[in-house]
C-alpha atoms as a PDB file:
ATOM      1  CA  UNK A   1       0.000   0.000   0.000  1.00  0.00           C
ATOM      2  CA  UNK A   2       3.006   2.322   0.538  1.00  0.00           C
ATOM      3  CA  UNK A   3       4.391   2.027  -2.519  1.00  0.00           C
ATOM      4  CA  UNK A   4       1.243   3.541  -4.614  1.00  0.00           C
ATOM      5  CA  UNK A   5       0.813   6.101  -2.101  1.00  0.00           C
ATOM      6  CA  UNK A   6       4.655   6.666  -2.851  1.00  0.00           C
ATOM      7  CA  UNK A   7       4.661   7.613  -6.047  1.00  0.00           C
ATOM      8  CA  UNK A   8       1.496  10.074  -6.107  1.00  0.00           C
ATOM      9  CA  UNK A   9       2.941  11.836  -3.512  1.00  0.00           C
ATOM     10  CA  UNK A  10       6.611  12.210  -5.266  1.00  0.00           C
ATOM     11  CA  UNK A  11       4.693  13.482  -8.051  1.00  0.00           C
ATOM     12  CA  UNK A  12       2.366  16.027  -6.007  1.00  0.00           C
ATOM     13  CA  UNK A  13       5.834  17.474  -4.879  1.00  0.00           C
ATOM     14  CA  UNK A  14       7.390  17.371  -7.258  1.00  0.00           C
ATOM     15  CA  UNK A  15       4.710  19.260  -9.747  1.00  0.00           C
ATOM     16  CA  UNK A  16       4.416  21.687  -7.199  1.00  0.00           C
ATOM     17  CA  UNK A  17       8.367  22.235  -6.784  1.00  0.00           C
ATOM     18  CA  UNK A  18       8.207  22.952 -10.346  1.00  0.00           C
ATOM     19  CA  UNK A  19       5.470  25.122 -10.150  1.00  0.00           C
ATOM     20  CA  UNK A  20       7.416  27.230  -7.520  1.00  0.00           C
ATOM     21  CA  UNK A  21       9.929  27.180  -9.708  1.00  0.00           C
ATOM     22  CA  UNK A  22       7.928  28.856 -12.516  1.00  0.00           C
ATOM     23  CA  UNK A  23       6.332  31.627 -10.506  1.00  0.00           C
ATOM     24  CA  UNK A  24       9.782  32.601  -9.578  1.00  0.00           C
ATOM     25  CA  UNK A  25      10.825  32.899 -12.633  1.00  0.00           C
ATOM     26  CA  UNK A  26       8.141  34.876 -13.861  1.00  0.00           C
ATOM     27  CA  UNK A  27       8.199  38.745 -13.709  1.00  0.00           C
ATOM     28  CA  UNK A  28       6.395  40.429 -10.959  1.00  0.00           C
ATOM     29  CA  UNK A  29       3.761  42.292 -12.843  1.00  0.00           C
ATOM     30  CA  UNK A  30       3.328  45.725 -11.496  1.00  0.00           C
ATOM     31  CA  UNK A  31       0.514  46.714 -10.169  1.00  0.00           C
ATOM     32  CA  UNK A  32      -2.070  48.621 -12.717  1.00  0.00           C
ATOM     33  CA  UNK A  33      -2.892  51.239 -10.711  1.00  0.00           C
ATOM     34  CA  UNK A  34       0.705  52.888  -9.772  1.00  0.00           C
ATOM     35  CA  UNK A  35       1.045  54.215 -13.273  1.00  0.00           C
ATOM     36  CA  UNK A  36      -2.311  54.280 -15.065  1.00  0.00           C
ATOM     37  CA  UNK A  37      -2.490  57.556 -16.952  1.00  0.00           C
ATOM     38  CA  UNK A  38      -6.560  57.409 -17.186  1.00  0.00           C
ATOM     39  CA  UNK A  39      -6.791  57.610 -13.022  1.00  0.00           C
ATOM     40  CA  UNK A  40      -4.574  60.430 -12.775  1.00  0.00           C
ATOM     41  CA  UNK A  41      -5.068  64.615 -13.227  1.00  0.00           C
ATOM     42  CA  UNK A  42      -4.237  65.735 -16.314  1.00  0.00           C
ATOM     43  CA  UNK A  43      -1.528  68.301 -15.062  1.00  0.00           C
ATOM     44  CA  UNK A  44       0.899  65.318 -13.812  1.00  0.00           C
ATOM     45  CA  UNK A  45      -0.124  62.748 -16.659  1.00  0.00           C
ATOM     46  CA  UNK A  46       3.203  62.104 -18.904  1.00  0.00           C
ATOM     47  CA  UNK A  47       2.957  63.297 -22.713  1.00  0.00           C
ATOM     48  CA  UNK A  48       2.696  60.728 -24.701  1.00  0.00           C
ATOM     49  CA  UNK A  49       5.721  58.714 -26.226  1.00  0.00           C
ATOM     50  CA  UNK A  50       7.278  57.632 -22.995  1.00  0.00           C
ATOM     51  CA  UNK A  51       6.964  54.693 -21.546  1.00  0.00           C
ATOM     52  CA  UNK A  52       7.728  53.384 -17.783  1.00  0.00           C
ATOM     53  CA  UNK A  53      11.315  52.454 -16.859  1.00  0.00           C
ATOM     54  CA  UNK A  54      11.092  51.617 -13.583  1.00  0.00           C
ATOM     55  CA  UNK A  55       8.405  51.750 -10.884  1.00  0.00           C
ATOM     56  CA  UNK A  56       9.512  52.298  -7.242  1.00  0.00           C
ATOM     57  CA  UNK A  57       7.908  52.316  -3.489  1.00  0.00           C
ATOM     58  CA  UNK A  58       9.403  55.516  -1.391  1.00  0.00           C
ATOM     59  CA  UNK A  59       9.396  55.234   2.058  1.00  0.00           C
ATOM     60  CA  UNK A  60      10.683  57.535   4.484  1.00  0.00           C
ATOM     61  CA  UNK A  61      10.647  60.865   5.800  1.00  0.00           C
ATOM     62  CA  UNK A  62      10.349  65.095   5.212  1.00  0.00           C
ATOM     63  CA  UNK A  63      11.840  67.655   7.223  1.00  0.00           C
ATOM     64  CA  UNK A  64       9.861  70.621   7.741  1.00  0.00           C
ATOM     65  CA  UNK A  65      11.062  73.888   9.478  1.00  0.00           C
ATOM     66  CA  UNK A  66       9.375  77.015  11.104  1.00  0.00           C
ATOM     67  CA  UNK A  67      10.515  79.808   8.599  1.00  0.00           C
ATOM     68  CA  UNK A  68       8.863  83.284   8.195  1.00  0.00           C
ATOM     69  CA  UNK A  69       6.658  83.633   5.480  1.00  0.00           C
ATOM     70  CA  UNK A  70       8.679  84.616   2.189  1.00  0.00           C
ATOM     71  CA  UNK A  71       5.365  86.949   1.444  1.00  0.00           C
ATOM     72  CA  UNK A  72       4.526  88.141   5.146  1.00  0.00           C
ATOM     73  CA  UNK A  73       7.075  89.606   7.163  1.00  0.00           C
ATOM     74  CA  UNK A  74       6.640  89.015  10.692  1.00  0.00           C
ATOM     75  CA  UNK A  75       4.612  85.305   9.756  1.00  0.00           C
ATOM     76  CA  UNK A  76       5.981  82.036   9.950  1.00  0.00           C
ATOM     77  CA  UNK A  77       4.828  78.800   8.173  1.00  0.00           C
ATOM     78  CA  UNK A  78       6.382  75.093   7.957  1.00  0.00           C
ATOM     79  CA  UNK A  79       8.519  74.881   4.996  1.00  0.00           C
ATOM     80  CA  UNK A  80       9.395  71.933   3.363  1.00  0.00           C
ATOM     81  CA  UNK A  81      13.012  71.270   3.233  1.00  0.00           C
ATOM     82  CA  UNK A  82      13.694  67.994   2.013  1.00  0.00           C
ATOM     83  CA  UNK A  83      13.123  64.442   1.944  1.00  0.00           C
ATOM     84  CA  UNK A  84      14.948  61.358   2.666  1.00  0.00           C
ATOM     85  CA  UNK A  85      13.674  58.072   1.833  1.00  0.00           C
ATOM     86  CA  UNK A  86      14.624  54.786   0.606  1.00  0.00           C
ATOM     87  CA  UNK A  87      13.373  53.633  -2.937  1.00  0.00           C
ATOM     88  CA  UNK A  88      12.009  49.896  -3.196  1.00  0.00           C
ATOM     89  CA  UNK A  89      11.049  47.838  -6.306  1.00  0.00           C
ATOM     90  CA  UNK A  90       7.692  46.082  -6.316  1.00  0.00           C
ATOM     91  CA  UNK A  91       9.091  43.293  -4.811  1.00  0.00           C
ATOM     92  CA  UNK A  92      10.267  45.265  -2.073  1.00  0.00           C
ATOM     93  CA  UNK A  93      14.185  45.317  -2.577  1.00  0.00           C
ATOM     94  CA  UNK A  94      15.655  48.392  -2.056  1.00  0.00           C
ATOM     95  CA  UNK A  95      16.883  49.832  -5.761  1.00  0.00           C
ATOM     96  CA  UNK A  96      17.535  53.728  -4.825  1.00  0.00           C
ATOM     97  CA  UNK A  97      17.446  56.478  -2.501  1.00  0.00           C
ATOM     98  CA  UNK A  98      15.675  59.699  -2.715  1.00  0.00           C
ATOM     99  CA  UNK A  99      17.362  62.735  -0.837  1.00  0.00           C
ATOM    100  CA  UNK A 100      17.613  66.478  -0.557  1.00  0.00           C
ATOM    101  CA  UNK A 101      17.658  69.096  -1.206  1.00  0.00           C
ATOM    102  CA  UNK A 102      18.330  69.356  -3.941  1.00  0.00           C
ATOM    103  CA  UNK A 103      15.528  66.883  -4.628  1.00  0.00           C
ATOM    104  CA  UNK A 104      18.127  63.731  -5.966  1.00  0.00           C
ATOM    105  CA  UNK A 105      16.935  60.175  -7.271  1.00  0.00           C
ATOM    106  CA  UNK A 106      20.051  57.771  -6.969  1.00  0.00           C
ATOM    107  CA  UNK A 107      20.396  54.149  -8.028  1.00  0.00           C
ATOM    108  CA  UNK A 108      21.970  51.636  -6.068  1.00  0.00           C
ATOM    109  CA  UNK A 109      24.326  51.445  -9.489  1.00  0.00           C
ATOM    110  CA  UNK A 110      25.161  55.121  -8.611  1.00  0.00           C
ATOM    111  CA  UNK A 111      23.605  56.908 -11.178  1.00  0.00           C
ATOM    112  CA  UNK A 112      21.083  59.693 -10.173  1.00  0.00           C
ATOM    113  CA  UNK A 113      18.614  62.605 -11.460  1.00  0.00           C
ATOM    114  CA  UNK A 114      17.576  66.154 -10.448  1.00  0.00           C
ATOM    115  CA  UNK A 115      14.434  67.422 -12.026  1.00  0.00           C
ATOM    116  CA  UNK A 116      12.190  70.666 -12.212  1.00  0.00           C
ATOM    117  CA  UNK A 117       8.847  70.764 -11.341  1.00  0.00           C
ATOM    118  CA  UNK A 118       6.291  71.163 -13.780  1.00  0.00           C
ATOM    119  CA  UNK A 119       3.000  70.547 -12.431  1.00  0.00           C
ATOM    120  CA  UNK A 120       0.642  69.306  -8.960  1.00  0.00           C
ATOM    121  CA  UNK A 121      -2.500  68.413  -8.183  1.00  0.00           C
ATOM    122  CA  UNK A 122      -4.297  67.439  -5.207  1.00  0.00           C
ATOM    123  CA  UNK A 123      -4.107  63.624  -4.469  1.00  0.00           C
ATOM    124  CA  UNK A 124      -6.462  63.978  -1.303  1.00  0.00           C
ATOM    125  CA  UNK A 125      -6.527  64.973   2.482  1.00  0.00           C
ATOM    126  CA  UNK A 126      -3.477  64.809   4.541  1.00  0.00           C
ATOM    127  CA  UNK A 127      -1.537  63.585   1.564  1.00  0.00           C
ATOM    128  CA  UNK A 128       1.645  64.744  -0.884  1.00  0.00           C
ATOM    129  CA  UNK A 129       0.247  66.287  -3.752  1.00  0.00           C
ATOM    130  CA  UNK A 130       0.613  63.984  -7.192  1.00  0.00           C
ATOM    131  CA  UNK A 131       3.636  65.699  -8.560  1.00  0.00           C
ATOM    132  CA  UNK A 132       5.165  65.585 -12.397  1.00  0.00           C
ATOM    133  CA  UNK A 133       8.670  66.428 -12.528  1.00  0.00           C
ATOM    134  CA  UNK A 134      10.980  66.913 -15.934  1.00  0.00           C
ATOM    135  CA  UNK A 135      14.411  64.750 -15.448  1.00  0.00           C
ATOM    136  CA  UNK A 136      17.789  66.757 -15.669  1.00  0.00           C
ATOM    137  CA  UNK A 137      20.294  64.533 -17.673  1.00  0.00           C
ATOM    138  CA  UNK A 138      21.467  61.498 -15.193  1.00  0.00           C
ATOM    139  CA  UNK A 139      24.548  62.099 -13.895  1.00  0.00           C
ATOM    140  CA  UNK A 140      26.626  58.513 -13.949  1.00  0.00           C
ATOM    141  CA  UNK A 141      25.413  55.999 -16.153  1.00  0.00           C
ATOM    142  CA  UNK A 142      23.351  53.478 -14.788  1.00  0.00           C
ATOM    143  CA  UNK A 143      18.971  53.048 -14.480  1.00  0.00           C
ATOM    144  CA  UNK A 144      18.930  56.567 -14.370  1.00  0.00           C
ATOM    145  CA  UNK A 145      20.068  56.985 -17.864  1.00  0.00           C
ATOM    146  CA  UNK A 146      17.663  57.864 -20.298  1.00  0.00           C
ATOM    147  CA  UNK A 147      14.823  58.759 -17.538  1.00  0.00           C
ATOM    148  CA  UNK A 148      12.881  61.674 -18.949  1.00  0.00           C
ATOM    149  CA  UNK A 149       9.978  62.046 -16.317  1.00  0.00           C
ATOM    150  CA  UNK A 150       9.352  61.098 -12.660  1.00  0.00           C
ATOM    151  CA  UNK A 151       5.553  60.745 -11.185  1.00  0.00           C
ATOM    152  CA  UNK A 152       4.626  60.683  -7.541  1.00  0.00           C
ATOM    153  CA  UNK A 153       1.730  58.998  -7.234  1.00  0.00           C
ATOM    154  CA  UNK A 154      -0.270  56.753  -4.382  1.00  0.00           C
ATOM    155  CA  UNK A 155       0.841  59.332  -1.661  1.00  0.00           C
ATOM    156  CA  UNK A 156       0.143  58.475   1.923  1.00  0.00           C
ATOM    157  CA  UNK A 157       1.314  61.413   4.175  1.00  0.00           C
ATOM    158  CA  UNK A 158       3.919  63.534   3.961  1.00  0.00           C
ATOM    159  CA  UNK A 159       2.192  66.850   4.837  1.00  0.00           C
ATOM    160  CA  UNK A 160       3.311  69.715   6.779  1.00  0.00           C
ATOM    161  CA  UNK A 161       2.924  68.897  10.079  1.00  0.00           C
ATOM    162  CA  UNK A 162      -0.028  70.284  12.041  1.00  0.00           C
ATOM    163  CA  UNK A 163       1.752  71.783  15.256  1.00  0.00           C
ATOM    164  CA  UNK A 164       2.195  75.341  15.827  1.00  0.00           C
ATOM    165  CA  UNK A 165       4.756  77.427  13.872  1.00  0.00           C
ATOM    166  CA  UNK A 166       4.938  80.797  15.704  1.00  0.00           C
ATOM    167  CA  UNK A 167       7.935  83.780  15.196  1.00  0.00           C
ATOM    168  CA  UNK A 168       9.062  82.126  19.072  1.00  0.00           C
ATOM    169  CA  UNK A 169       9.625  78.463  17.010  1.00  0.00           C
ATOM    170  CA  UNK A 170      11.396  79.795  14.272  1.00  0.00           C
ATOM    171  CA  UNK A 171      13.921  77.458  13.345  1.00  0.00           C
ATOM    172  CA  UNK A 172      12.282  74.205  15.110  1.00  0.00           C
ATOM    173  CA  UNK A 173      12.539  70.943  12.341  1.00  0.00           C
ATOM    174  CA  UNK A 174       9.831  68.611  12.555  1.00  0.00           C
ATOM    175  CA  UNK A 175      10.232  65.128  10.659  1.00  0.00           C
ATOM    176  CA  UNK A 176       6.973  63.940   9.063  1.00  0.00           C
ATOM    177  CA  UNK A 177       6.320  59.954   7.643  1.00  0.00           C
ATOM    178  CA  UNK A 178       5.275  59.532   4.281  1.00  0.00           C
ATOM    179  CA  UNK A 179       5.096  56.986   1.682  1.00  0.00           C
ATOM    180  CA  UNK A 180       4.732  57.241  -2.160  1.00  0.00           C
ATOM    181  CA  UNK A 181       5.357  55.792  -5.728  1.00  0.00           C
ATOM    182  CA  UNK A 182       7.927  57.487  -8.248  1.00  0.00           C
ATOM    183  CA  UNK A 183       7.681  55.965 -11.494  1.00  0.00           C
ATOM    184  CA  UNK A 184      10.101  56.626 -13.723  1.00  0.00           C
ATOM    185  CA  UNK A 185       9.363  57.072 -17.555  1.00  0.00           C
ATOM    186  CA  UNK A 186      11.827  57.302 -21.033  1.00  0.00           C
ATOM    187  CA  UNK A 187      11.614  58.573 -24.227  1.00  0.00           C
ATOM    188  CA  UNK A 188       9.481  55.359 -26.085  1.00  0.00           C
END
């Protein structure tokens, strides 16, 4: 009786080492949302003849600091002064950093991009705007090579934080969480 429960079960293992073996090998499909043009505001959508290089998961942190208020003297506001976060593939292995100022996306490989902003829009309460930035040439070469435009997209956080700023706090930092996708496009 052993031996024909033998064999069906060295098969059942071993079809489903192999099938292991082939979803492994597959490529994790990103997810649809992260870079669907239709979903987002047309200020932040991509033009068209680009396609995505690489999709990435920030997560980390922004410093904010009690400034006065470039356009009222005597005011103070939190202004943003730069971010620091660690850039993850869909699979969740880190593949960058993201750092400033001056706003800096590096590859692990070294490479790395400034950009200029061209447009926001609101992505929803207590959240990043979207954002859609224009690449500066890469400097190194590497998977920043080539990269045109960066997205931010699927914000969670990130937003000034909500304690007082007052002329007596002036120069108090305060370090806010915040997560969000960059997705990285080239020239098609």
């Amino acid at each position: 009786m052993l031996k024909n429960h033998f064999p069906l079960s060295l098969a059942v293992v071993s079809a489903s080492v192999l099938l292991a073996a082939c979803g492994a090998m597959s490529p994790k499909m990103p997810m649809a949302t992260a870079f669907m043009q239709e979903s987002l505001p047309d200020a932040v959508k991509v033009p068209a003849g680009h396609k995505v290089a690489l999709e990435t998961v920030g997560v980390g942190e922004i410093t904010y600091e009690c400034r006065d208020k470039a356009t009222a003297p005597g005011m103070t506001e939190w202004v943003f002064v730069g971010p620091n976060a660690v850039l993850n593939d869909r699979s969740g292995q880190q593949v960058g950093r993201y750092y400033g100022p001056p706003a800096t996306w590096e590859a692990m490989d070294g490479s790395k991009i400034t950009a200029t902003q061209l447009a926001v829009a609101p992505s929803g309460a207590g959240n990043l705007p979207y954002q859609l930035v224009k690449a500066n040439p890469a400097m190194g070469s590497g998977a920043m090579s080539g990269v045109s435009y960066i997205q931010r997209v699927a914000l969670k956080g990130g937003v000034a934080p909500g304690s007082a700023c007052s002329p007596a706090s002036k120069g108090a930092k305060e370090i806010v969480k915040y997560q969000a996708d960059y997705i990285f496009w080239k020239a098609a």
